[in-house]
Protein backbone atom coordinates (compact mmCIF):
# COMPACT_ATOMS: atom_id res chain seq x y z
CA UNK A 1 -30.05 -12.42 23.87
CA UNK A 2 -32.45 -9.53 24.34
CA UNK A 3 -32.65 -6.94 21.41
CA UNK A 4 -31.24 -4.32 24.28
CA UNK A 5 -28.07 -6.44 23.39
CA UNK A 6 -28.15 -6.34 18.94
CA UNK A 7 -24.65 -5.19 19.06
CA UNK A 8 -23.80 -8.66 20.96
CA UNK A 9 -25.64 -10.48 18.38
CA UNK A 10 -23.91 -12.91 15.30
CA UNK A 11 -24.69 -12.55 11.56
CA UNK A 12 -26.70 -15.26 10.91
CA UNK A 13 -29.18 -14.42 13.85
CA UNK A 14 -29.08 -11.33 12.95
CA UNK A 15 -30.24 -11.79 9.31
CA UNK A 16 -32.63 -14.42 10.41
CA UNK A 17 -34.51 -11.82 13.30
CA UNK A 18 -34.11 -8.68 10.77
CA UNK A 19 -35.96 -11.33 7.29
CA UNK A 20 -38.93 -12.45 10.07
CA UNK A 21 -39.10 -8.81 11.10
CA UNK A 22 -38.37 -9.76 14.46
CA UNK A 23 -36.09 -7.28 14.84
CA UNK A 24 -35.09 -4.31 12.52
CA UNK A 25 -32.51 -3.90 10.95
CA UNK A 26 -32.49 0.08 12.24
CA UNK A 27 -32.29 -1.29 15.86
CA UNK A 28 -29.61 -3.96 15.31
CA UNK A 29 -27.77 -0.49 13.44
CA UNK A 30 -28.18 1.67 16.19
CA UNK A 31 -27.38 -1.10 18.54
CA UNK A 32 -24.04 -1.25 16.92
CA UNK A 33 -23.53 2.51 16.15
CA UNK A 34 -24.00 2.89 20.24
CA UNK A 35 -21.30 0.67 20.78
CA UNK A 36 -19.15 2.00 18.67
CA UNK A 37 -19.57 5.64 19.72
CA UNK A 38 -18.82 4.14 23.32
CA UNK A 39 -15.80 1.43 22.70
CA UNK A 40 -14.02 2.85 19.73
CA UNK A 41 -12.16 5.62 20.97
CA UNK A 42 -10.63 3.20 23.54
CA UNK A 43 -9.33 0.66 20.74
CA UNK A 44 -9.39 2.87 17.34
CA UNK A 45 -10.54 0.28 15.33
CA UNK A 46 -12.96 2.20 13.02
CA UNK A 47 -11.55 5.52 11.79
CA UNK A 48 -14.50 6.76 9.28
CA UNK A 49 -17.58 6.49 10.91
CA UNK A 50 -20.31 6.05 8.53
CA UNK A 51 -23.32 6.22 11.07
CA UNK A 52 -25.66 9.00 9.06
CA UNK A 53 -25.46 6.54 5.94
CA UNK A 54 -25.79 3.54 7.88
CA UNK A 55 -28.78 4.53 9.54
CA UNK A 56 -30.14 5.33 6.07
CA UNK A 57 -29.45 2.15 4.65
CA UNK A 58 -30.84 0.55 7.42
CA UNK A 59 -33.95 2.10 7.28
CA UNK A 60 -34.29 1.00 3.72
CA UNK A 61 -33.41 -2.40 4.39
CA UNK A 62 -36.90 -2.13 6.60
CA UNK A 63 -38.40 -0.77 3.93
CA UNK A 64 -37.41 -3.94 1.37
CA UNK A 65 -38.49 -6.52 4.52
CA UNK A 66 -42.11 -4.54 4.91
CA UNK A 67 -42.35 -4.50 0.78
CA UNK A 68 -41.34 -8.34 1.02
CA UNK A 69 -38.45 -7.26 -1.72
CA UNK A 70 -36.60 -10.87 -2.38
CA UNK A 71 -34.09 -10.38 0.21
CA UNK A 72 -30.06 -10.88 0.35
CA UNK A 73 -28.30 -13.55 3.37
CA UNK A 74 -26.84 -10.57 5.16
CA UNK A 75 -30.14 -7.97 4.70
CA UNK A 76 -29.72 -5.55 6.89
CA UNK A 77 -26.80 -6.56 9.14
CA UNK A 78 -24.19 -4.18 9.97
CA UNK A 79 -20.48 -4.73 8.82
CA UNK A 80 -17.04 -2.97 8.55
CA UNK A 81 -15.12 -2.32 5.51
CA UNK A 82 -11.24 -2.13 5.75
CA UNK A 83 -10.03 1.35 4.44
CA UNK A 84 -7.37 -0.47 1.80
CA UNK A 85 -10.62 -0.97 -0.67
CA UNK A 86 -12.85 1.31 -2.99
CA UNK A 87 -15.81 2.49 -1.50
CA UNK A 88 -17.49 4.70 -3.64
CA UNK A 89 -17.43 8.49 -2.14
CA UNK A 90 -14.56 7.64 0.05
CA UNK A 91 -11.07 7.80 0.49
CA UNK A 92 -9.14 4.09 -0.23
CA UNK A 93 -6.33 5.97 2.56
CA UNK A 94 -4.59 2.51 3.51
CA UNK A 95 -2.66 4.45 6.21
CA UNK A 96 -0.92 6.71 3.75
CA UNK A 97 -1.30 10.49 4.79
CA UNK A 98 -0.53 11.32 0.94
CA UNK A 99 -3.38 9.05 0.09
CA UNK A 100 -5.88 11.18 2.28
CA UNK A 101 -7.95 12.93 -0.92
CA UNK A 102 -7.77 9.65 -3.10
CA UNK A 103 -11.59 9.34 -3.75
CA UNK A 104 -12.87 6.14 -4.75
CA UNK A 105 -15.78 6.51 -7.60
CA UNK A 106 -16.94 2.93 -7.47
CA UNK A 107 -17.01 0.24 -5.03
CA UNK A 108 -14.26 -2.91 -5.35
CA UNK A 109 -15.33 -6.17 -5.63
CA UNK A 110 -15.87 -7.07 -2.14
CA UNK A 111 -17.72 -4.05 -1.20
CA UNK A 112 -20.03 -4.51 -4.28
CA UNK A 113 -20.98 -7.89 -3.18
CA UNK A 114 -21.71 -7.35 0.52
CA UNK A 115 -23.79 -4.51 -0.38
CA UNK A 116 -25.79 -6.63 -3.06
CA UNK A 117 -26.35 -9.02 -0.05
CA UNK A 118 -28.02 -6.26 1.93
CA UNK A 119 -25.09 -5.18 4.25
CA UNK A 120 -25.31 -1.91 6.03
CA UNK A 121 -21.70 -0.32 6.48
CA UNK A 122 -21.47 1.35 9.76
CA UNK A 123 -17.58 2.13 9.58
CA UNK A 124 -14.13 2.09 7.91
CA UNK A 125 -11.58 -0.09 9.46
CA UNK A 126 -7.98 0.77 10.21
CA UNK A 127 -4.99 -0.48 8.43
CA UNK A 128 -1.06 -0.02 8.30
CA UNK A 129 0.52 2.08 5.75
CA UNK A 130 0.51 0.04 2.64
CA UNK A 131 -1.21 -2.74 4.72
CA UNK A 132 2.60 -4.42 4.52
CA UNK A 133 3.18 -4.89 8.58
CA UNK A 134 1.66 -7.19 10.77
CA UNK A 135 0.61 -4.13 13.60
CA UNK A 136 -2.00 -1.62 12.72
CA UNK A 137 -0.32 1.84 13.06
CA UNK A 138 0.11 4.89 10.79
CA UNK A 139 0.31 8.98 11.01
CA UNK A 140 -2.97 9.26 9.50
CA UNK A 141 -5.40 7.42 12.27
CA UNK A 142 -2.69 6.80 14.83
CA UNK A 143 -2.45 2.75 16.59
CA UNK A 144 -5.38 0.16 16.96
CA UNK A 145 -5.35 -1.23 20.03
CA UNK A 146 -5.48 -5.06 20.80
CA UNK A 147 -8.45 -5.08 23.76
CA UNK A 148 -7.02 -7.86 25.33
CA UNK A 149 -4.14 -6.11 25.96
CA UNK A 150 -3.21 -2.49 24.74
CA UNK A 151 0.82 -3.55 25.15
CA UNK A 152 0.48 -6.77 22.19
CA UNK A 153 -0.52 -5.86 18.85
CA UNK A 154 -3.82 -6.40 17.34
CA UNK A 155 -2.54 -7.62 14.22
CA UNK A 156 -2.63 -6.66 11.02
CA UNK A 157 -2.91 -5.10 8.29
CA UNK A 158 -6.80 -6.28 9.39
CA UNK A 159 -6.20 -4.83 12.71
CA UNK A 160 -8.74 -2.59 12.80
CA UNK A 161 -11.04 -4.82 11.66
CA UNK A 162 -10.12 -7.66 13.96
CA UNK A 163 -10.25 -4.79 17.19
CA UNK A 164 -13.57 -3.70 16.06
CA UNK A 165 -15.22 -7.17 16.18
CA UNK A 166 -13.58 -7.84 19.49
CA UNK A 167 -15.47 -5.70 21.06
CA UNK A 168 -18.66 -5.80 19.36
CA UNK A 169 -18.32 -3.09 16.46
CA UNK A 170 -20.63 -5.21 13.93
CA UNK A 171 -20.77 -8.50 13.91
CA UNK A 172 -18.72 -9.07 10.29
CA UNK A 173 -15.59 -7.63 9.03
CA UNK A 174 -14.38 -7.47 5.39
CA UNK A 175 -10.68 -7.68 5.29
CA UNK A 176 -7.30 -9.49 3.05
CA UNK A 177 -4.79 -11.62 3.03
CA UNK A 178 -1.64 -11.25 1.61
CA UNK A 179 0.79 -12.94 4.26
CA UNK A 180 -1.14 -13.46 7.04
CA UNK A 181 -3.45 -9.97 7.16
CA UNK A 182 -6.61 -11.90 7.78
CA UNK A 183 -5.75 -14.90 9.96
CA UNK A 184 -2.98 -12.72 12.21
CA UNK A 185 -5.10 -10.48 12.98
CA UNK A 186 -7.89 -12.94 14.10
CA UNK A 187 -5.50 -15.06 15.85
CA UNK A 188 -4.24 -11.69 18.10
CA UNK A 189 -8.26 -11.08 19.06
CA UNK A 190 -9.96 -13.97 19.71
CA UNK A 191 -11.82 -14.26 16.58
CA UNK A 192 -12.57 -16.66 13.29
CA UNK A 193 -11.36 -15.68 9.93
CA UNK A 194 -10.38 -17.07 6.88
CA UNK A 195 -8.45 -16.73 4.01
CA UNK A 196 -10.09 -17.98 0.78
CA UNK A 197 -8.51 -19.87 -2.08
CA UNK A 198 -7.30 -17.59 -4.63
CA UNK A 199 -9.97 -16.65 -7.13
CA UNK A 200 -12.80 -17.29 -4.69
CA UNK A 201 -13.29 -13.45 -4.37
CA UNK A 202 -13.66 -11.17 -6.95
CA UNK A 203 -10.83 -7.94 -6.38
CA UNK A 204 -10.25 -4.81 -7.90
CA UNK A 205 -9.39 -1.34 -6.67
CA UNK A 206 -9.79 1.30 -9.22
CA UNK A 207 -8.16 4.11 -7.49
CA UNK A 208 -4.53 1.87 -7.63
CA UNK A 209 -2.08 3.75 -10.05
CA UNK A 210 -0.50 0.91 -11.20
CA UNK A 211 -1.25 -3.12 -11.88
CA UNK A 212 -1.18 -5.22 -8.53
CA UNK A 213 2.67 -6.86 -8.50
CA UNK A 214 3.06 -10.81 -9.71
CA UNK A 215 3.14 -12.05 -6.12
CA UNK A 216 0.08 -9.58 -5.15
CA UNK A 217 -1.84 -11.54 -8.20
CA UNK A 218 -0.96 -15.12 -7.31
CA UNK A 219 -0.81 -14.59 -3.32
CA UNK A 220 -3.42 -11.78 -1.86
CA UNK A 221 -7.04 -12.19 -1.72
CA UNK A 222 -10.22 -10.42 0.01
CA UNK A 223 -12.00 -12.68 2.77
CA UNK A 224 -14.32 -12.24 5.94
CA UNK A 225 -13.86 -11.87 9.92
CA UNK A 226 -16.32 -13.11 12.58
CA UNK A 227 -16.87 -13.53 15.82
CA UNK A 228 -18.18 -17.30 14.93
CA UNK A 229 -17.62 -19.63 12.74
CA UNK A 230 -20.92 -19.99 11.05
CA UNK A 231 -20.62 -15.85 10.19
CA UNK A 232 -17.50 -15.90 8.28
CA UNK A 233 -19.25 -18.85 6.35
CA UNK A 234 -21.93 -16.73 5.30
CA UNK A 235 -19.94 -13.46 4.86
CA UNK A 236 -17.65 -15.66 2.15
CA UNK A 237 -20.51 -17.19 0.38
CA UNK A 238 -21.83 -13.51 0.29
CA UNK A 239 -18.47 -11.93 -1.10
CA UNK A 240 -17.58 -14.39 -3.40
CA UNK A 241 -20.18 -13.33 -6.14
CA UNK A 242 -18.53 -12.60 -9.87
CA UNK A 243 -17.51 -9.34 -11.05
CA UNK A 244 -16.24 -8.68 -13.99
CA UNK A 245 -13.42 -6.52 -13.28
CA UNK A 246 -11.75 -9.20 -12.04
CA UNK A 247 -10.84 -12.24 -14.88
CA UNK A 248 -8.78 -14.11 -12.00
CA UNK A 249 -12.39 -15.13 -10.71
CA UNK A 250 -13.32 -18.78 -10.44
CA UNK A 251 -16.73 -19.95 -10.56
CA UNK A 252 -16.54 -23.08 -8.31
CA UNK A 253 -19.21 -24.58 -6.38
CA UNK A 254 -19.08 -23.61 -2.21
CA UNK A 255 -19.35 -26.83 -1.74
CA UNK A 256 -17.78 -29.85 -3.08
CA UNK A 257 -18.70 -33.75 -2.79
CA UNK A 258 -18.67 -35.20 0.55
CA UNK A 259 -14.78 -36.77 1.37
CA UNK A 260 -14.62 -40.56 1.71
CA UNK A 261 -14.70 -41.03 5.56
CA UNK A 262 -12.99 -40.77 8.39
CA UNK A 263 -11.53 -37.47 6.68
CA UNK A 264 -7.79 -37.68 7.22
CA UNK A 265 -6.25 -34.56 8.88
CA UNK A 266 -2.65 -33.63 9.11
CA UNK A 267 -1.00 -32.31 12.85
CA UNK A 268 1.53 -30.14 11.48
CA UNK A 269 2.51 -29.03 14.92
CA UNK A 270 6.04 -27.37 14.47
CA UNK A 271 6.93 -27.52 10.94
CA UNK A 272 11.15 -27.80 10.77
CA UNK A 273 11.51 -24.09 10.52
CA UNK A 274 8.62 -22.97 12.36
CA UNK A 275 9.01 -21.75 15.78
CA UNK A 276 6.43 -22.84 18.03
CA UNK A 277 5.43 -21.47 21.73
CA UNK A 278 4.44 -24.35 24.32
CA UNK A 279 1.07 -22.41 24.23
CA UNK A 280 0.35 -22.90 20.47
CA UNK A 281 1.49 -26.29 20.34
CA UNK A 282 -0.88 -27.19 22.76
CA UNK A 283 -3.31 -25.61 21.30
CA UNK A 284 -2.72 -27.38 17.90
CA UNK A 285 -3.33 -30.68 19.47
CA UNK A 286 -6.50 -29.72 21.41
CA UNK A 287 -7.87 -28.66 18.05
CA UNK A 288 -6.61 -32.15 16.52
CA UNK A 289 -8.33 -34.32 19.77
CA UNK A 290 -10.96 -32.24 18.97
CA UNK A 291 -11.63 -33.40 15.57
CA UNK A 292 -10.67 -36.94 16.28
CA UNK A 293 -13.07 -36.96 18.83
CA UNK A 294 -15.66 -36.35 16.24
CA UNK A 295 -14.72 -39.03 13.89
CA UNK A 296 -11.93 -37.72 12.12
CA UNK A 297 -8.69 -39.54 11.37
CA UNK A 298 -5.97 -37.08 12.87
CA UNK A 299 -1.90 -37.89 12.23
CA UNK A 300 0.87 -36.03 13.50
CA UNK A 301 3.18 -35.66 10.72
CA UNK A 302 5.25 -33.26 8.76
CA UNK A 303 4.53 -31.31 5.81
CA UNK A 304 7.04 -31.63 2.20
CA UNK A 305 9.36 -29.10 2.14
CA UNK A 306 8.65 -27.05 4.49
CA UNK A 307 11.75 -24.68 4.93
CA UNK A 308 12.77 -24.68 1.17
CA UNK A 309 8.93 -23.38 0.16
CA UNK A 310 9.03 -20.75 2.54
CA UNK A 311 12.61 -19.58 1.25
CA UNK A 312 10.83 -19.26 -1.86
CA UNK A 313 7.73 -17.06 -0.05
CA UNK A 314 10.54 -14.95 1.34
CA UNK A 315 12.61 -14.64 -2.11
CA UNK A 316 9.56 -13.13 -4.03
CA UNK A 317 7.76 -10.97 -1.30
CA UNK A 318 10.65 -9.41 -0.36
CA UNK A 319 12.61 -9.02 -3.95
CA UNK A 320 9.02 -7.67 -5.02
CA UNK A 321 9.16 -5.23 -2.03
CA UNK A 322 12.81 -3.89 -2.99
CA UNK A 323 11.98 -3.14 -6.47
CA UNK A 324 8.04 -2.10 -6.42
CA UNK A 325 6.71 -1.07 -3.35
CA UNK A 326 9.95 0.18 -1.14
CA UNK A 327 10.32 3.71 -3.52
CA UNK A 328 6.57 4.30 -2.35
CA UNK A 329 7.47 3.28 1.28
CA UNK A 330 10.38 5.32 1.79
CA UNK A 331 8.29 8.71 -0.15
CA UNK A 332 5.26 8.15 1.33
CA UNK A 333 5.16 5.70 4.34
CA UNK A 334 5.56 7.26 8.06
CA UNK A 335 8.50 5.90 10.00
CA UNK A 336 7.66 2.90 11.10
CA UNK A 337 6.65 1.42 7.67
CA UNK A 338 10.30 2.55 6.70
CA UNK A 339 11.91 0.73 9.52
CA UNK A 340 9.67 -2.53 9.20
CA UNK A 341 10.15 -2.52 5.40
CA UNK A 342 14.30 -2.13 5.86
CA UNK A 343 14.30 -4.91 8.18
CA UNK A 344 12.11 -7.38 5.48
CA UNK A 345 15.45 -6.50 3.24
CA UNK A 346 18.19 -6.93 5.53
CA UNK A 347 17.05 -10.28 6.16
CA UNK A 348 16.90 -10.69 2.41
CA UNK A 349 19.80 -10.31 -0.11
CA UNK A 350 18.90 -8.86 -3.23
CA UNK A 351 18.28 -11.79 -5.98
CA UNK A 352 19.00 -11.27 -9.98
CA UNK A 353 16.05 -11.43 -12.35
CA UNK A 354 17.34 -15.21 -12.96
CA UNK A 355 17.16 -15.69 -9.29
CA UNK A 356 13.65 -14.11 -9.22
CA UNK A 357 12.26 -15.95 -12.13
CA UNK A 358 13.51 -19.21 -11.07
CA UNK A 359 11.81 -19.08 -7.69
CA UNK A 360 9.10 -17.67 -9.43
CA UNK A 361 8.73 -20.91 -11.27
CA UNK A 362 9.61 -23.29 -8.36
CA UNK A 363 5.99 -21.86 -6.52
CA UNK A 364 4.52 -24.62 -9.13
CA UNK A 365 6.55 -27.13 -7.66
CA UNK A 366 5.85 -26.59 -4.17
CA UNK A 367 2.18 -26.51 -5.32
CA UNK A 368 2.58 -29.96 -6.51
CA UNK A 369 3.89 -31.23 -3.69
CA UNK A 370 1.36 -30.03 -1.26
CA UNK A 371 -1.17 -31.08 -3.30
CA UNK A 372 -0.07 -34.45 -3.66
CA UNK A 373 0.33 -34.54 0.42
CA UNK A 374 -3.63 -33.32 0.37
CA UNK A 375 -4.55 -36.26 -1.64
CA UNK A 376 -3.81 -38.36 1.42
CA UNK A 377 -4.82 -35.48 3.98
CA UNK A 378 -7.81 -33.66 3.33
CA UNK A 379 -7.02 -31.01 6.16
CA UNK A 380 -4.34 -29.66 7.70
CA UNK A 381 -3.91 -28.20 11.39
CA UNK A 382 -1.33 -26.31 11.98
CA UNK A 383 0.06 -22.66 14.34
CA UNK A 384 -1.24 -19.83 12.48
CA UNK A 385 1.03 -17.70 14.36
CA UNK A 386 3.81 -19.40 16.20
CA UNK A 387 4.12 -17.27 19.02
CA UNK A 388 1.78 -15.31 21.64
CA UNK A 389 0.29 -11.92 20.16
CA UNK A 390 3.85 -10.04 19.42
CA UNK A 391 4.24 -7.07 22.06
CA UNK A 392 3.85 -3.81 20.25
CA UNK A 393 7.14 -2.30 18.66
CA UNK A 394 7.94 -6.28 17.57
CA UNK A 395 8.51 -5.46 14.02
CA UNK A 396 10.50 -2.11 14.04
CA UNK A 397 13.13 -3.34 16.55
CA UNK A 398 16.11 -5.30 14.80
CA UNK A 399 17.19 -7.71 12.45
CA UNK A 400 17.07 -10.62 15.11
CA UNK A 401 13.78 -9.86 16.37
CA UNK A 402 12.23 -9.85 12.80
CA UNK A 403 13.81 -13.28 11.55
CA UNK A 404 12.05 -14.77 15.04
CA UNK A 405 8.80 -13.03 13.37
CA UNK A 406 9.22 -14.71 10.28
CA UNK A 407 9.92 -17.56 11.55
CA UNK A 408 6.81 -17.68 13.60
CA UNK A 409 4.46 -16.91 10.62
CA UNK A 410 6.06 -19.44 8.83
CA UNK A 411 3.07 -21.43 7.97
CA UNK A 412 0.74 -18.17 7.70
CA UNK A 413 2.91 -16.74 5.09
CA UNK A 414 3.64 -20.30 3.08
CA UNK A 415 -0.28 -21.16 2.77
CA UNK A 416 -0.32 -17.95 0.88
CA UNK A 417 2.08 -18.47 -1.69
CA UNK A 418 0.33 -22.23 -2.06
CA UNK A 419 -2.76 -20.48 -2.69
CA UNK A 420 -4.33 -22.48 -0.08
CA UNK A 421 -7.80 -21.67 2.05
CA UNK A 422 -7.19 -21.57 5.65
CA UNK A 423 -9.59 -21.21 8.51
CA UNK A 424 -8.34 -19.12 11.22
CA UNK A 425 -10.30 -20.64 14.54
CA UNK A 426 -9.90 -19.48 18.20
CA UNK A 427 -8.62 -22.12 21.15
CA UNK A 428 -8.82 -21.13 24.53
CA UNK A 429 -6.39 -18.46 25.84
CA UNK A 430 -3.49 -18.59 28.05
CA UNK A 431 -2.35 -16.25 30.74
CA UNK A 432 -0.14 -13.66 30.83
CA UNK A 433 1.11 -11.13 33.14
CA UNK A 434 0.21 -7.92 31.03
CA UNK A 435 -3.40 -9.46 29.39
CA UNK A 436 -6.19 -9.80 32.80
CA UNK A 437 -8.29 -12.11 30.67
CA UNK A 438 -5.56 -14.07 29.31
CA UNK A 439 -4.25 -13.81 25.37
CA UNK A 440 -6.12 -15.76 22.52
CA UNK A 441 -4.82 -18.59 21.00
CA UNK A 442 -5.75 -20.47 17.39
CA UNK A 443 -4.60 -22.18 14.96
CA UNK A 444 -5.48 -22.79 11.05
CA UNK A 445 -7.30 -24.87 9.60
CA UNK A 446 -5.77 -25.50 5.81
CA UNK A 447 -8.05 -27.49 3.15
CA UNK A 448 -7.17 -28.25 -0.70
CA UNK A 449 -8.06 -25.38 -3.30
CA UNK A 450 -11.82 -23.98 -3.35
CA UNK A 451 -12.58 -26.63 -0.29
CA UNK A 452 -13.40 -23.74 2.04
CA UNK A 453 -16.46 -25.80 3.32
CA UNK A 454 -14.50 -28.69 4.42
CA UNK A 455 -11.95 -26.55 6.96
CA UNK A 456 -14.87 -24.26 7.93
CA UNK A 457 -16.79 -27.41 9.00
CA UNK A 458 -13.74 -28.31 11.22
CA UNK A 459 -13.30 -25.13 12.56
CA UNK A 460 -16.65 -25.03 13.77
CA UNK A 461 -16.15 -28.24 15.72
CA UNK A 462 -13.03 -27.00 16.97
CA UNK A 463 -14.77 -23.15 18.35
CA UNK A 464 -18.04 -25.99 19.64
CA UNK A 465 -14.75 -27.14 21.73
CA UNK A 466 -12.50 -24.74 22.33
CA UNK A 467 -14.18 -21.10 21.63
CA UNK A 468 -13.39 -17.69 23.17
CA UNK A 469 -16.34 -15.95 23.74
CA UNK A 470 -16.37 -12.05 22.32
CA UNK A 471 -17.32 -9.22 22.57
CA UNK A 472 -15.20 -8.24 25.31
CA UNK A 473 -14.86 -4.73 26.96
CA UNK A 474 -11.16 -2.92 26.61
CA UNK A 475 -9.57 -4.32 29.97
CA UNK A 476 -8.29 -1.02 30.69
């Protein structure tokens, strides 16, 4: 591409041009701060625009290139931040009006990293109240709209970081992943996304009141969005650094010896439990024919357990959500956190503190089992939603509506509470009446703990096959 079109440009060419001075990193910047100015208030991804200190940074990242400074893998390349994490100076809002003043005075983690790789933040992404739904709305920013379709959710609660990327609003996105918020919300858009093994990234927000919940601990973690394959690779390796604030931190390798080959994959294509659309289940095999084509050893079979583990996923989120968060929700959350959150417990009965402890414990034994499945298959492919992009209003409408949900996200949700990376990868799109350019489809791609290399490998074979090209204008 021409450097008229930076804001069309991926990470990794981006950090290559902006280190061989090729390009600058002020041009790729204002490349991207054009765009955004011109596309955002059609899709309301980005709700704090950080363009005055972007442009600064940017400038300075020149500066380090000209001075031949040793120089980070993203050095100058524009990226989004998701407003649920300390940025120091700003607001951690999270879609909470009450949370408007709550000033960060340090970066988390995540933010700390990226910036020590040279990142320039352009913009602060938008998220649901308490990042708990799978749609990005709130009263503080208003919706973020999907631009493949403004009547199906983008996703969340990375939907404003998903929406952003979709239409060329930087070419990385920080976001996290509690049950689904990275993967969803790159499933909904077209993109690649993936949710790391827990400990991979460093986490920590300073400006939280209180101690993130059990589940929250063993369950949620930080992780990139792309537009390709090869940039969320990078944008992990970059965020994964250690920081002390954080003693659930593993230093493992990002890569890991070579598997004995053919590496054996598992077609998990509609899990008992799972609900599956035609669409998705088609597009689950084209990404296993896609591998197998290249040389891998690809088996349609079932996964152990499947309905009793996510029971248990569903038993501690939402007991967790009763007792710790729903207080919060109902004080502070705008109306249609309150509805989604009383629909989560109508589907789930209350359980005793025996009843929570002992599926508390029984997570280990799920664990096991999957493990011992991933001894035989290295990978797993599976939906990582069920169903088409929901259709906005999906998760505030009734009971039966919301158990399809869950039942759709079975697999997102489950890979979560097995602490699990998983590789969410584009495949094709399929047409629809309300979407002129079709909807997006994916799946996941699921590897045993800290083997993020081994499903982003696949995934890129699968995108070589199957990818959906972005940025895309809004169609409307």
């Amino acid at each position: 591409m021409t450097t008229s079109e930076l804001w069309q440009w991926d990470a990794v060419d981006l950090a290559a041009a902006i280190r061989s001075r090729k390009v600058s990193s002020l041009d790729a910047t204002v490349a991207v701060i054009e765009r955004m100015h011109a596309v955002n208030p059609k899709v309301n991804a980005v709700v704090r625009d950080l363009s005055d200190e972007a442009l600064a940074a940017a400038r300075a990242a020149d500066e380090a290139v000209r001075r031949g400074e040793r120089l980070g893998p993203l050095h100058g390349v524009p990226v989004t931040i998701k407003e649920n994490v300390d940025q120091l100076g700003l607001p951690t809002i999270n879609g909470v009006v009450a949370y408007k003043d709550l000033t960060a005075t340090e970066d988390s983690p995540p933010v700390a990293n990226w910036k020590k790789a040279g990142a320039v933040i352009v913009g602060r992404t938008n998220t649901p109240a308490f990042s708990l739904r799978w749609h990005t709305d709130n009263d503080v920013h208003g919706p973020t709209l999907n631009p493949w379709s403004r009547s199906r959710t983008s996703g969340g609660s990375s939907g404003g970081a998903s929406a952003a990327l979709a239409v060329g609003i930087a070419p990385l996105a920080h976001g996290n992943d509690y049950g689904g918020s990275i993967r969803y919300p790159a499933y909904t858009c077209g993109l690649a996304g993936i949710r790391p093994t827990m400990g991979r990234v460093p986490a920590f927000n300073r400006t939280a009141s209180v101690e993130r919940s059990p589940t929250n601990q063993l369950m949620a973690v930080n992780g990139p969005l792309a537009r390709k394959v090869r940039d969320v690779r990078v944008g992990l390796a970059a965020m994964s650094g250690r920081d002390a604030r954080d003693p659930i931190w593993v230093p493992a390798p990002l890569e890991g010896a070579p598997p004995a080959a053919p590496v054996r994959v598992a077609l998990c294509v509609q899990p008992k439990g799972q609900y599956t659309h035609p669409a998705v289940a088609e597009a689950v095999r084209k990404a296993g024919k896609a591998l197998a084509d290249n040389g891998y050893a690809v088996e349609e079979v079932e996964p152990p357990a499947f309905e009793a583990a996510c029971q248990v996923w569903r038993k501690l989120v939402f007991t967790e959500t009763r007792h710790l968060t729903y207080e919060s929700i109902e004080k502070l959350g705008d109306a249609q956190a309150r509805k989604s959150a009383g629909l989560w417990l109508e589907l789930q009965p209350d359980l005793s503190l025996k009843e929570y402890m002992q599926a508390l414990a029984e997570v280990l034994t799920h664990r096991r089992a999957w493990a011992a499945f991933m001894e035989t298959y290295a990978l797993i492919i599976g939906p990582n939603s069920g169903d088409l992009p929901f259709e906005v209003g999906f998760d505030c409408k009734d009971v039966q509506t919301f158990r399809h949900v869950l039942d759709a996200q079975a697999l997102m949700t489950l890979v979560n509470m097995l602490g699990l990376p998983s590789v969410a990868v584009p495949v094709g799109t399929t047409a629809v009446p309300d979407a002129p350019q079709g909807l997006p489809l994916g799946v996941q791609i699921i590897a045993q703990r800290f083997r993020e290399d081994l499903a982003l490998d696949a995934a890129e074979i699968v995108e070589a096959v199957h990818g959906i090209t972005t940025p895309i204008d809004p169609v409307w």
